[in-house]
N, C-alpha and C. Protein backbone atom coordinates (compact mmCIF):
# COMPACT_ATOMS: atom_id res chain seq x y z
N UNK A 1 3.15 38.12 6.26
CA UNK A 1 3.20 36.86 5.52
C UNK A 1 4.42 36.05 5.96
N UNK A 2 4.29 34.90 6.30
CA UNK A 2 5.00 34.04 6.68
C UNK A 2 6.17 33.58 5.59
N UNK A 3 7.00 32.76 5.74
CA UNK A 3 8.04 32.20 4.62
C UNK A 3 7.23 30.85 4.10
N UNK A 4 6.16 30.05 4.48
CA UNK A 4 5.78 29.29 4.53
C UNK A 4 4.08 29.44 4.27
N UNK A 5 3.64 30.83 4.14
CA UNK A 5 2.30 31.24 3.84
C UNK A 5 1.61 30.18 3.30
N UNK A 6 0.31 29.48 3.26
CA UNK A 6 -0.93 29.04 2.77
C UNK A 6 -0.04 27.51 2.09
N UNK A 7 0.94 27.31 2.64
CA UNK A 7 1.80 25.97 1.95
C UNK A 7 1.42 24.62 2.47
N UNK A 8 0.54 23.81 2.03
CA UNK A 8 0.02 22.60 2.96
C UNK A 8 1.13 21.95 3.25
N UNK A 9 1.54 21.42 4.20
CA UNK A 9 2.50 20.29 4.88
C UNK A 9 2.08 19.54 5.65
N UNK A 10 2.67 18.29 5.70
CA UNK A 10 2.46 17.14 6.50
C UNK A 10 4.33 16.68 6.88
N UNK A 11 3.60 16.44 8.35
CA UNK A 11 5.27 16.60 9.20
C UNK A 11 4.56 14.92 9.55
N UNK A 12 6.00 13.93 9.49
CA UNK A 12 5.33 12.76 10.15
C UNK A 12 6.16 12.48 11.69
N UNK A 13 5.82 11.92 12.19
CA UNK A 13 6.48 11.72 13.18
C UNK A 13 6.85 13.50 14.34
N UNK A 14 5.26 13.47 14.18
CA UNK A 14 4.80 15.56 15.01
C UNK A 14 4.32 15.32 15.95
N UNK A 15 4.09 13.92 16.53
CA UNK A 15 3.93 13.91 18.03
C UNK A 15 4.75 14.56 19.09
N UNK A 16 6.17 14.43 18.86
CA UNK A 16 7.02 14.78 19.91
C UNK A 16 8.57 14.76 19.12
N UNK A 17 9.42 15.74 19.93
CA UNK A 17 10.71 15.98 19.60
C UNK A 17 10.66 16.79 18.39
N UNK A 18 11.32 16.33 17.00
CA UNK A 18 11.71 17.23 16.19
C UNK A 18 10.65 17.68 15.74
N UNK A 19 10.20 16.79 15.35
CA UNK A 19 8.85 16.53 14.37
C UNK A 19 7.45 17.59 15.04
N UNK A 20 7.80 17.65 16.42
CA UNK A 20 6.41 18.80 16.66
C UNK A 20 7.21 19.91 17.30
N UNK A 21 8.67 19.87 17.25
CA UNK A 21 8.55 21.13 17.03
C UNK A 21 8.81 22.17 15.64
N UNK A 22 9.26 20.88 14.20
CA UNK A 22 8.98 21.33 12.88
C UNK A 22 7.71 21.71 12.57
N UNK A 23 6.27 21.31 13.02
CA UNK A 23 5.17 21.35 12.89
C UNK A 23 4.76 22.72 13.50
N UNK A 24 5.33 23.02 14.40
CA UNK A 24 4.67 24.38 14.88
C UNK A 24 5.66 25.40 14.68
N UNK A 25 6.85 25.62 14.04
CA UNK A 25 7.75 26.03 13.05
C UNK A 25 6.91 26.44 11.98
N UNK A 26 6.75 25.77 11.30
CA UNK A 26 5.91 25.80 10.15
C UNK A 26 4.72 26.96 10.38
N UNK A 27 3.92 26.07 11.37
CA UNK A 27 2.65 26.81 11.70
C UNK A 27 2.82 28.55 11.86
N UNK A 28 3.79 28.65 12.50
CA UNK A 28 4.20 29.58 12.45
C UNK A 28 4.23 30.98 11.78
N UNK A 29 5.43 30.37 10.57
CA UNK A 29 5.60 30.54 9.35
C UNK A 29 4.14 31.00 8.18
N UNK A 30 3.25 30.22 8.49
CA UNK A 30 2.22 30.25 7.77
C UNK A 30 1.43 28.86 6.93
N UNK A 31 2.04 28.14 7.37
CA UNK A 31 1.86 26.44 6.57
C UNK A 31 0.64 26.20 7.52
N UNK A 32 -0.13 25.32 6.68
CA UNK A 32 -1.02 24.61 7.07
C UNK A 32 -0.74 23.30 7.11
N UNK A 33 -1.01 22.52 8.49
CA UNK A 33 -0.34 21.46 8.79
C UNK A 33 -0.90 20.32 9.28
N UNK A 34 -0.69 19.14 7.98
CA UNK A 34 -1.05 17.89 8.99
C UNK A 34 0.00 17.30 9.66
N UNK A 35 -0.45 17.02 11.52
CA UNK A 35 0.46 16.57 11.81
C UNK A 35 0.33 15.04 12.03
N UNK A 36 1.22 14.12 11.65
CA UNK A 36 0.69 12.92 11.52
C UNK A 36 1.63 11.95 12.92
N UNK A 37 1.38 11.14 13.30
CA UNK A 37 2.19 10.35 14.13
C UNK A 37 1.30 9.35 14.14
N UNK A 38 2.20 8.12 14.91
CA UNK A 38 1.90 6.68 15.71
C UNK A 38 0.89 7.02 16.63
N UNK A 39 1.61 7.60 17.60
CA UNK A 39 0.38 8.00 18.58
C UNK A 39 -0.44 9.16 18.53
N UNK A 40 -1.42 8.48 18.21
CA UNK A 40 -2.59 10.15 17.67
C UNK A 40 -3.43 11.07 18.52
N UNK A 41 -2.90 10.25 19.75
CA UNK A 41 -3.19 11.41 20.92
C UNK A 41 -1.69 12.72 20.61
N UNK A 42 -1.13 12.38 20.92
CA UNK A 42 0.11 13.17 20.65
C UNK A 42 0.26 14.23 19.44
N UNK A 43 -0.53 13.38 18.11
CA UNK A 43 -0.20 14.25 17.40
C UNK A 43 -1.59 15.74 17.16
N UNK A 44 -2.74 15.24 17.97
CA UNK A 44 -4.12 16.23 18.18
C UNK A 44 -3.32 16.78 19.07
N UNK A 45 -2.40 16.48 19.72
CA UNK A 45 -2.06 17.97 20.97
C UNK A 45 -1.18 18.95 20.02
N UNK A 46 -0.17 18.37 19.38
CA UNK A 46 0.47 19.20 18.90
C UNK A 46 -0.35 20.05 17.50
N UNK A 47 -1.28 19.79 16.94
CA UNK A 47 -2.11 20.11 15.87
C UNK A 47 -3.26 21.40 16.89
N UNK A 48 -3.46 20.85 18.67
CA UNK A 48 -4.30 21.60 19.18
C UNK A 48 -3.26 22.87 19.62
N UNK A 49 -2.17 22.64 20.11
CA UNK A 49 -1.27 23.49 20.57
C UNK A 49 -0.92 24.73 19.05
N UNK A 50 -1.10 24.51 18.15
CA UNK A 50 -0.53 25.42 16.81
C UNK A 50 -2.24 26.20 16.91
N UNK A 51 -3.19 25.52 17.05
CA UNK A 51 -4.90 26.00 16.67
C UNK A 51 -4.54 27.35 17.63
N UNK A 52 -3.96 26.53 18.70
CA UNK A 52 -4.40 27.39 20.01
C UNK A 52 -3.78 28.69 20.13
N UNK A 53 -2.51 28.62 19.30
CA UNK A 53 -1.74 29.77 18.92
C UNK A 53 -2.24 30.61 17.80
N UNK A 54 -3.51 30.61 16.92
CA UNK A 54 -3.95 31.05 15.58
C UNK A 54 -3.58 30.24 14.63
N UNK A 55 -2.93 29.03 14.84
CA UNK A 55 -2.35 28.51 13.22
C UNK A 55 -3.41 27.69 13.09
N UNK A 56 -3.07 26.95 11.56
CA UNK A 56 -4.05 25.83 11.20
C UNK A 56 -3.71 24.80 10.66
N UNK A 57 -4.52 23.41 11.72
CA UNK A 57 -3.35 22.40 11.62
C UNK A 57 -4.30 21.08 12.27
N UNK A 58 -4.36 19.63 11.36
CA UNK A 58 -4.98 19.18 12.00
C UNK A 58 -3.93 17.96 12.49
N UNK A 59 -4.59 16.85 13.52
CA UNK A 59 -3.51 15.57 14.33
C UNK A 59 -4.28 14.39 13.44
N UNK A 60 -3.40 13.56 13.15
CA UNK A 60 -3.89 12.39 12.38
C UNK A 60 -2.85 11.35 13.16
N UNK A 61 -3.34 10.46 13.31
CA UNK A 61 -2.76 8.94 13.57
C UNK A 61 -2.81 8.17 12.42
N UNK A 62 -1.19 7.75 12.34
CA UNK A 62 -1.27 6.50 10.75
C UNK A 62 0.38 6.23 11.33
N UNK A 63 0.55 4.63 11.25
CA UNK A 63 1.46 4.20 11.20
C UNK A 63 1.81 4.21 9.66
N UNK A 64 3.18 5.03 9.72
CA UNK A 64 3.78 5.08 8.17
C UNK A 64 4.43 4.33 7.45
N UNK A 65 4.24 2.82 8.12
CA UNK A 65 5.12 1.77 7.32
C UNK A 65 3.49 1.01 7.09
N UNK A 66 2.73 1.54 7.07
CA UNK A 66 1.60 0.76 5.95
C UNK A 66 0.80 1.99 4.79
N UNK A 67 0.63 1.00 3.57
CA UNK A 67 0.38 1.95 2.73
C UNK A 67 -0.75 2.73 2.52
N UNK A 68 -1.55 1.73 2.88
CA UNK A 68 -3.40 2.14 2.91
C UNK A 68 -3.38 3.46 3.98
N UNK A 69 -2.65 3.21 5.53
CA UNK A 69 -2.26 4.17 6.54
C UNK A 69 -2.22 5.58 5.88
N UNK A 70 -0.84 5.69 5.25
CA UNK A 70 -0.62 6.63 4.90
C UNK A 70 -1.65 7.38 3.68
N UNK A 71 -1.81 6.83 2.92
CA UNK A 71 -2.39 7.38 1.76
C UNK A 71 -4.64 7.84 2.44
N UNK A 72 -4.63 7.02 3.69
CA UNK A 72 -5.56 7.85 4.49
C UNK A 72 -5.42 8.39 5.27
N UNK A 73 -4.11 9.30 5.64
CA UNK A 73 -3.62 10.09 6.03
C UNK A 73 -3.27 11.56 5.63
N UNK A 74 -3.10 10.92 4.06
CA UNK A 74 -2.72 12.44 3.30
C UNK A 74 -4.35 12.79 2.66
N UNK A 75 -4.86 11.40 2.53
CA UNK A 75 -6.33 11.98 1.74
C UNK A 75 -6.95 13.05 2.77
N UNK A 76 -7.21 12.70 4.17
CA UNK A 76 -7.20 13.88 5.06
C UNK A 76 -6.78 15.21 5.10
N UNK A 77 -5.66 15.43 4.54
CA UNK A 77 -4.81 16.22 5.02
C UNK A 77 -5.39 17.02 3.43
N UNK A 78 -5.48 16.52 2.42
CA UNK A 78 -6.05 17.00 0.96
C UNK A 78 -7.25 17.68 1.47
N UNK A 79 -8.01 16.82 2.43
CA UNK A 79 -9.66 17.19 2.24
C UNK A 79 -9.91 18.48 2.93
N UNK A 80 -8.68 18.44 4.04
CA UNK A 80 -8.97 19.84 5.08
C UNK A 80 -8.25 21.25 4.54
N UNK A 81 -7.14 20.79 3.34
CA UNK A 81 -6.13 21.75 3.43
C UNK A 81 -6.03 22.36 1.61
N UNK A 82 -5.95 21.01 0.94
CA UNK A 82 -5.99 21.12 -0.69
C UNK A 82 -4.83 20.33 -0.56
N UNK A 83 -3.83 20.31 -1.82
CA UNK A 83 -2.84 19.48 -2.44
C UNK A 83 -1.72 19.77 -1.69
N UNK A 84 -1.18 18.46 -1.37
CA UNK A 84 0.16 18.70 -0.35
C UNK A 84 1.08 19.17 -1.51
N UNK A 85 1.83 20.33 -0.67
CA UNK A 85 3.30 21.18 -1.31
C UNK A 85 4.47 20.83 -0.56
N UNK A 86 4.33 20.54 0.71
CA UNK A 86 5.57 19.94 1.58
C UNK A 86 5.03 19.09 2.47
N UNK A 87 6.68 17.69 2.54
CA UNK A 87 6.56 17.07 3.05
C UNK A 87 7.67 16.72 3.78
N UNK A 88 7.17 16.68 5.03
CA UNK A 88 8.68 16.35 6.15
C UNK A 88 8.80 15.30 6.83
N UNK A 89 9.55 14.02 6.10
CA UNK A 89 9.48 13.31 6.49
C UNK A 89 10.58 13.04 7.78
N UNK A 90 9.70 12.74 9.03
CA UNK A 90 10.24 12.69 10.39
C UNK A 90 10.52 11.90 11.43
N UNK A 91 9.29 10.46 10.90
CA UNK A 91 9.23 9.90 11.93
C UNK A 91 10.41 8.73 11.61
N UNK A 92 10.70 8.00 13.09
CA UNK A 92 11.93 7.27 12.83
C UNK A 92 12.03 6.43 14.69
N UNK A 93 12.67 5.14 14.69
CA UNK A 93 13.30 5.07 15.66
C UNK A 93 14.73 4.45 15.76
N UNK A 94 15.49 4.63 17.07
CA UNK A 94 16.61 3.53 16.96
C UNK A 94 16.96 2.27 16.81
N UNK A 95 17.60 2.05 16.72
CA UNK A 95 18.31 -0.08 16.59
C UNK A 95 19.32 0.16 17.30
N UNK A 96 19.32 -0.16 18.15
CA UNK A 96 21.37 -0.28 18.18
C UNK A 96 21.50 -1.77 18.33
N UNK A 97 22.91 -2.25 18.03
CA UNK A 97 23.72 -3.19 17.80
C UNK A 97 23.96 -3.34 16.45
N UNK A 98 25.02 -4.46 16.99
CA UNK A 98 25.93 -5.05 15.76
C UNK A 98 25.46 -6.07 14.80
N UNK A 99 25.90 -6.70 13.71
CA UNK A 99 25.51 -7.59 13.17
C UNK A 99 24.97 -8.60 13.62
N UNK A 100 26.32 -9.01 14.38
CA UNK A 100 25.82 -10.62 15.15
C UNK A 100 24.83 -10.23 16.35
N UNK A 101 24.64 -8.93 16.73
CA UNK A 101 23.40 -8.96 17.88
C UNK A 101 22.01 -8.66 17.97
N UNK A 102 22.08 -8.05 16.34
CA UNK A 102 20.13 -7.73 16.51
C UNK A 102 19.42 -8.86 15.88
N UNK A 103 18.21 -8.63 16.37
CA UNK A 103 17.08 -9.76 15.99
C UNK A 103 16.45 -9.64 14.29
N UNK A 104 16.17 -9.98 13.68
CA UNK A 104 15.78 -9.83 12.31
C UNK A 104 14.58 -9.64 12.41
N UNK A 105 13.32 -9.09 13.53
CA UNK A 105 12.40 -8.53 13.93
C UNK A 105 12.83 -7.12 14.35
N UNK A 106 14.09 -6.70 14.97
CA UNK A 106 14.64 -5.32 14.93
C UNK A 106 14.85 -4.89 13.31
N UNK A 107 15.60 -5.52 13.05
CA UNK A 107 15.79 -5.11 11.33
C UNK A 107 14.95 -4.63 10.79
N UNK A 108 14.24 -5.91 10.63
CA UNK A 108 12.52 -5.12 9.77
C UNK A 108 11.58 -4.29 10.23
N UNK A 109 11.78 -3.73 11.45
CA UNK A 109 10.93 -2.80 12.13
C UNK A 109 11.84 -1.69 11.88
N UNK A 110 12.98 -1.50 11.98
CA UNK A 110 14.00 -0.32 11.97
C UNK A 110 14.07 0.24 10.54
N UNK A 111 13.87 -0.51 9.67
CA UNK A 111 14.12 -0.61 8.08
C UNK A 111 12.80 0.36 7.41
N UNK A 112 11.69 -0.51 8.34
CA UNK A 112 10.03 0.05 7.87
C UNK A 112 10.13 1.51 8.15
N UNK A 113 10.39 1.49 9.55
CA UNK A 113 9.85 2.99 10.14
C UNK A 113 11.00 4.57 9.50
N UNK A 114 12.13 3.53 9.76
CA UNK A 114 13.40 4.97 9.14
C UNK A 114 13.25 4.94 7.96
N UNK A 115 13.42 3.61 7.04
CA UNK A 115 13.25 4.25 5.40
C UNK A 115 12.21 3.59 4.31
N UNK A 116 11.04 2.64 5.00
CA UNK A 116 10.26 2.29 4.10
C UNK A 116 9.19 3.80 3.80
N UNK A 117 8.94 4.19 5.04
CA UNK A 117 7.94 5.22 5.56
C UNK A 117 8.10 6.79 4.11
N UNK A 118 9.68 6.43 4.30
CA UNK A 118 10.31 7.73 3.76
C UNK A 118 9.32 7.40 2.74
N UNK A 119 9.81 6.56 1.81
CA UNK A 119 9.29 5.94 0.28
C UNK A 119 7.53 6.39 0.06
N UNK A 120 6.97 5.68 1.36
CA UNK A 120 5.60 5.63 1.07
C UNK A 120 4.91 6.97 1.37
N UNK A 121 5.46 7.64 1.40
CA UNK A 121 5.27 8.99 2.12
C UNK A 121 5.58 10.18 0.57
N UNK A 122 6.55 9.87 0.49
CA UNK A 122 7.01 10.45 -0.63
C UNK A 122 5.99 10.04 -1.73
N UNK A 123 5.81 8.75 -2.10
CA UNK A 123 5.09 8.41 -2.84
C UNK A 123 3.54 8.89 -2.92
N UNK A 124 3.24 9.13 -1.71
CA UNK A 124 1.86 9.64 -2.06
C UNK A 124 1.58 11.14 -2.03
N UNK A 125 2.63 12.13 -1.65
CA UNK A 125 3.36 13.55 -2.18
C UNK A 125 3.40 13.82 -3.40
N UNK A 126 4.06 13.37 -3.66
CA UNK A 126 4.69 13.97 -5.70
C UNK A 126 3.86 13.71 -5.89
N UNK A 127 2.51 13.43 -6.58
CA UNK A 127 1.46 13.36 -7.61
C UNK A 127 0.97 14.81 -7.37
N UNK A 128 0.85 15.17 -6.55
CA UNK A 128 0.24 16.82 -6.18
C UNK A 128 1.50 17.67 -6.49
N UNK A 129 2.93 17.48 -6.09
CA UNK A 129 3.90 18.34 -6.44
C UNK A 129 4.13 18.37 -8.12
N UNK A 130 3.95 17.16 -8.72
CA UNK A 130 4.10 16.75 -10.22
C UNK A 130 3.37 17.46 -11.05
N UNK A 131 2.03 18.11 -10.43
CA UNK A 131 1.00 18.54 -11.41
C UNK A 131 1.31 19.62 -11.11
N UNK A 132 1.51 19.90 -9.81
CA UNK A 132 2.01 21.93 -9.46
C UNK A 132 3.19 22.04 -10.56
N UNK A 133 3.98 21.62 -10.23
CA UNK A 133 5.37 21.77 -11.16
C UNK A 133 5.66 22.21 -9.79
N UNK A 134 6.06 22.45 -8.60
CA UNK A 134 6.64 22.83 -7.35
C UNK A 134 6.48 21.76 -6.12
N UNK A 135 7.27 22.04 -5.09
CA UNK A 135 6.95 21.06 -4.13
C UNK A 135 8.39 20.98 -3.43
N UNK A 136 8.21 20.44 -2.09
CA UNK A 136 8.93 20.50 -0.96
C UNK A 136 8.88 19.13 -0.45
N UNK A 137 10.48 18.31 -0.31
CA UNK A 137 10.11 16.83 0.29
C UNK A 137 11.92 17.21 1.50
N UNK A 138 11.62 17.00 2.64
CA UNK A 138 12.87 17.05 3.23
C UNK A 138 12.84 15.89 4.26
N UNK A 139 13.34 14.79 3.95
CA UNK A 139 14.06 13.49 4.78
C UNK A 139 15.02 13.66 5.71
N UNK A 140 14.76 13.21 7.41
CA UNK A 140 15.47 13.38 8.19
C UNK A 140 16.16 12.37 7.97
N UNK A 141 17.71 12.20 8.05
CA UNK A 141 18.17 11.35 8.19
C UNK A 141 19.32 11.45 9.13
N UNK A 142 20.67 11.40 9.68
CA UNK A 142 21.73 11.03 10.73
C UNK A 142 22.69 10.84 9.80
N UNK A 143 24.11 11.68 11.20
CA UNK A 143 25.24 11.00 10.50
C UNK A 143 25.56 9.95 10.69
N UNK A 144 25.03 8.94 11.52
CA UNK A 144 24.97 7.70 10.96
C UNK A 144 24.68 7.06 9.96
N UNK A 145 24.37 8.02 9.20
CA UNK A 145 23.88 7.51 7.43
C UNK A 145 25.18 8.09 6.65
N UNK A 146 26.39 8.78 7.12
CA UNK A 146 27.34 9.34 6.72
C UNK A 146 28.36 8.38 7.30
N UNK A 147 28.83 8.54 7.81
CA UNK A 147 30.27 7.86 8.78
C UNK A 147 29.71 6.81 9.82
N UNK A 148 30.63 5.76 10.52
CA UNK A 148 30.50 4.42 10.87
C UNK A 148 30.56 5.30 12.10
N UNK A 149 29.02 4.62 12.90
CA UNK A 149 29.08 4.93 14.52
C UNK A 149 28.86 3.64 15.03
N UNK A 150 29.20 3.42 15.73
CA UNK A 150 29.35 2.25 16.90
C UNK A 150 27.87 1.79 17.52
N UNK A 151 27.77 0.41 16.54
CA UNK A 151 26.62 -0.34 17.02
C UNK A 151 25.36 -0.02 16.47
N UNK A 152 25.25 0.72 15.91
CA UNK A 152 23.95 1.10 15.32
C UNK A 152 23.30 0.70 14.16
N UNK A 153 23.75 -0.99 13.74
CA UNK A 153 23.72 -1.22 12.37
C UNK A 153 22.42 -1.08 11.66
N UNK A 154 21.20 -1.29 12.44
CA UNK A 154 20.00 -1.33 11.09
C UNK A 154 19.94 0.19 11.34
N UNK A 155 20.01 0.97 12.00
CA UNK A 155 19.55 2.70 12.02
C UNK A 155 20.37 3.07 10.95
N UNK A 156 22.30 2.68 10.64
CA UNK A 156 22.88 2.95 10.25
C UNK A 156 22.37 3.04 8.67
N UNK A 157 21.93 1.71 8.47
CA UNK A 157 21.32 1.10 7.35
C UNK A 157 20.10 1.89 6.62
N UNK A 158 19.40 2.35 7.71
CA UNK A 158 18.11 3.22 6.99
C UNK A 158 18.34 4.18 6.75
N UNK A 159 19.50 4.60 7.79
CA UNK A 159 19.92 6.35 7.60
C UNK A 159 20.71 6.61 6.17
N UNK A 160 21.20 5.71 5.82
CA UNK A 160 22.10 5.38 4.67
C UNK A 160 21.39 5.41 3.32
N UNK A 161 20.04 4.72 3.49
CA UNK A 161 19.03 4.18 2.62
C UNK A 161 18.58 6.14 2.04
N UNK A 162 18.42 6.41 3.61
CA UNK A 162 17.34 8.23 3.54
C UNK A 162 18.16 8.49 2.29
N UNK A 163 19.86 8.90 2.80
CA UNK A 163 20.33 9.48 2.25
C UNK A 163 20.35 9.56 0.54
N UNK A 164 20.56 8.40 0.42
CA UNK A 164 20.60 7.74 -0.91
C UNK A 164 19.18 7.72 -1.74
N UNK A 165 18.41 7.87 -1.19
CA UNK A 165 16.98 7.53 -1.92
C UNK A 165 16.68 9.33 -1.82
N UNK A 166 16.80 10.10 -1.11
CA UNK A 166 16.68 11.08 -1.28
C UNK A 166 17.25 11.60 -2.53
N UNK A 167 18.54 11.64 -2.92
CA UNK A 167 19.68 12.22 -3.80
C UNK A 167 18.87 11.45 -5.36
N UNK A 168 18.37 10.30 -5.22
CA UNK A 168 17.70 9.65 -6.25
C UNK A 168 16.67 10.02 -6.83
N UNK A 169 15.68 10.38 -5.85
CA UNK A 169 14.20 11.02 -6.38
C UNK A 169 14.73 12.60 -6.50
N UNK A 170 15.92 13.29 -6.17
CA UNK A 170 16.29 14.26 -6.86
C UNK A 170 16.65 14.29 -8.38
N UNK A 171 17.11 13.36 -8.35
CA UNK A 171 17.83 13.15 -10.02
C UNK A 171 16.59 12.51 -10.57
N UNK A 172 15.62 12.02 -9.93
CA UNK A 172 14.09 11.75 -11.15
C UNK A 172 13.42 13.05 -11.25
N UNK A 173 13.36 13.13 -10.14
CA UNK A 173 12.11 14.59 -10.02
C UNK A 173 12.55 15.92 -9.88
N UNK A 174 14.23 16.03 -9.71
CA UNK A 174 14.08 17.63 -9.53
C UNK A 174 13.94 18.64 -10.07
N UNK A 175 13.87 18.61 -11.23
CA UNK A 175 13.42 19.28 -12.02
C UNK A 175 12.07 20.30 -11.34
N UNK A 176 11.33 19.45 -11.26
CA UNK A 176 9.78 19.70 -10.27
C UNK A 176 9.92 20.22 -8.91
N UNK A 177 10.15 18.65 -7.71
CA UNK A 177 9.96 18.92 -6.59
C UNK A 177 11.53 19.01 -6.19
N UNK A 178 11.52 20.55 -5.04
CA UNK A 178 12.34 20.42 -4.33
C UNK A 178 12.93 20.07 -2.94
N UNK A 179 13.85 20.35 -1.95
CA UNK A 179 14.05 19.51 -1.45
C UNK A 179 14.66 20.39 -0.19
N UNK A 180 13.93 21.43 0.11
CA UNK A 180 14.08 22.06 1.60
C UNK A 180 12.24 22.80 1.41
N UNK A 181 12.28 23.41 2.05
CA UNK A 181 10.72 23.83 2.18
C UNK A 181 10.21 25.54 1.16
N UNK A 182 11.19 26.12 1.88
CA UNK A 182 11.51 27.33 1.65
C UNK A 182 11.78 27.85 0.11
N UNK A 183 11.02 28.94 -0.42
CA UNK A 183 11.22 29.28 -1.56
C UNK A 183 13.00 29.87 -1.55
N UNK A 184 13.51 30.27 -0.74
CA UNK A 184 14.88 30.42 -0.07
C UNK A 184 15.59 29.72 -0.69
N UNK A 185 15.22 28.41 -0.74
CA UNK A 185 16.32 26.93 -0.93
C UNK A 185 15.93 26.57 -1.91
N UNK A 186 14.88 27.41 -2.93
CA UNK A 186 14.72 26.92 -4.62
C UNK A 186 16.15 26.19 -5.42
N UNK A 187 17.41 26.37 -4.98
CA UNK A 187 18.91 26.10 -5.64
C UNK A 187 19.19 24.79 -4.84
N UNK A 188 18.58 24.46 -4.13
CA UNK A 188 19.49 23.24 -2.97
C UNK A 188 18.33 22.31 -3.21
N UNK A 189 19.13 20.94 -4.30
CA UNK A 189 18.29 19.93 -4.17
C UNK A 189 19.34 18.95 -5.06
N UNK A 190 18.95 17.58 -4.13
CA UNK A 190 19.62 16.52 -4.43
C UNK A 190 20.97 16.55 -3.38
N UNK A 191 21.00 16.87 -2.74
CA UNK A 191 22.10 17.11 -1.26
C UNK A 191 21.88 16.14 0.03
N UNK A 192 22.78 16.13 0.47
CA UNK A 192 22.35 15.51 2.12
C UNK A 192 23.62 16.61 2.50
N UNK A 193 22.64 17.23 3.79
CA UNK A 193 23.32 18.06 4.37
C UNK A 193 23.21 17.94 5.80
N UNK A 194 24.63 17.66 6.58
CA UNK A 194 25.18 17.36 7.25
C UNK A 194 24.55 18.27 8.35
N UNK A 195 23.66 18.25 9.46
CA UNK A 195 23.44 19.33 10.51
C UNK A 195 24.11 19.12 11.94
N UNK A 196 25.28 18.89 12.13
CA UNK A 196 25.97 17.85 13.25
C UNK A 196 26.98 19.19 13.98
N UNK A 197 26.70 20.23 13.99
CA UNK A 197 28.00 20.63 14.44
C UNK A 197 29.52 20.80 14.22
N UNK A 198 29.25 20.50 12.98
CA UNK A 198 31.00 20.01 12.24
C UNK A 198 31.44 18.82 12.78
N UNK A 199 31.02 17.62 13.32
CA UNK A 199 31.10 16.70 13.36
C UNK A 199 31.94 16.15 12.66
N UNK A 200 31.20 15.67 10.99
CA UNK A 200 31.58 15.30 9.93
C UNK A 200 32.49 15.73 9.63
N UNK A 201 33.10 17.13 9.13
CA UNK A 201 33.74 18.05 8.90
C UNK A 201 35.30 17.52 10.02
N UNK A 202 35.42 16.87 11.34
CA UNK A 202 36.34 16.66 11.84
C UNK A 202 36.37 15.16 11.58
């Protein structure tokens, strides 16, 4: 039995990098997995690559900064699997520059994808974790959402947003849902935890 046995999850942003290789982590483990991304070729490979190993896991395409997207994304993920228990929210891209240099078409694209997504994602999660009384929501976010890095202002901004909106729907919901995956991390919720190398720490 896995640490993650018969636990439905949806990883967003499981096309590539973290996000597929959290997805087949999981799979691993024992989770059943939707993997969701932008590009939905990408995310059927990584959903075919976990099959192909014994796990079970399907690829969905949904851009996560629309709402209808998502919420026919997870209805999927309900129909193949049952009630989502974890959710990893993953997908994200960069901005860099400064105030006076990004476009206010960077903004609102950087804003949607790093922390509107989080929201709408989350949002259509907890109704299934709310009725379990259990549940798993873990937001990637950067220490750029911690300490001032150079040039990165709207990433800075969303990463900032994760952080903060995370620690928030802890103090509404934690009671209920928690906030690493793992029955392990039942005690750790409402945190942003720093994964940088001691970075921060210097």
């Amino acid at each position: 039995m896995g640490r993650l046995q018969d636990k439905v999850s949806i990883l967003t942003g499981a096309g590539s990098g973290l996000g597929r290789a959290g997805a087949e982590i999981f799979a691993r483990e024992g989770a059943l997995v939707g993997c969701v991304d932008l590009d939905g070729a990408a995310a059927e490979q990584t959903a075919a690559t976990i099959v192909a190993g014994g796990g079970r896991a399907i690829g969905l395409r949904a851009d996560v900064t629309d709402s209808g997207a998502v919420a026919r994304a997870f209805d999927r993920v309900r129909s193949a699997f049952g009630p989502i228990e974890v959710l990893f929210c993953n997908a994200g891209i960069a901005g860099a520059g400064s105030a006076t240099e990004i476009t206010e078409e960077l903004w609102d694209r950087v804003i949607a994808v790093d922390l509107k997504s989080v929201w709408l994602c989350a949002r259509q999660a907890m109704p299934d974790m709310l009725e379990r009384g259990a549940g798993s929501i873990i937001n990637t976010a950067s220490v750029g959402g911690l300490v001032g890095v150079g040039r990165i202002l709207p990433y800075a901004a969303a990463k900032g947003g994760v952080i903060a909106m995370t620690r928030q729907m802890a103090v509404d919901f934690g009671h209920l849902a928690l906030f690493l995956a793992s029955d392990e991390a039942s005690w750790i919720t409402g945190v942003a935890i720093p994964v940088d190398g001691g970075y921060t720490a210097a």
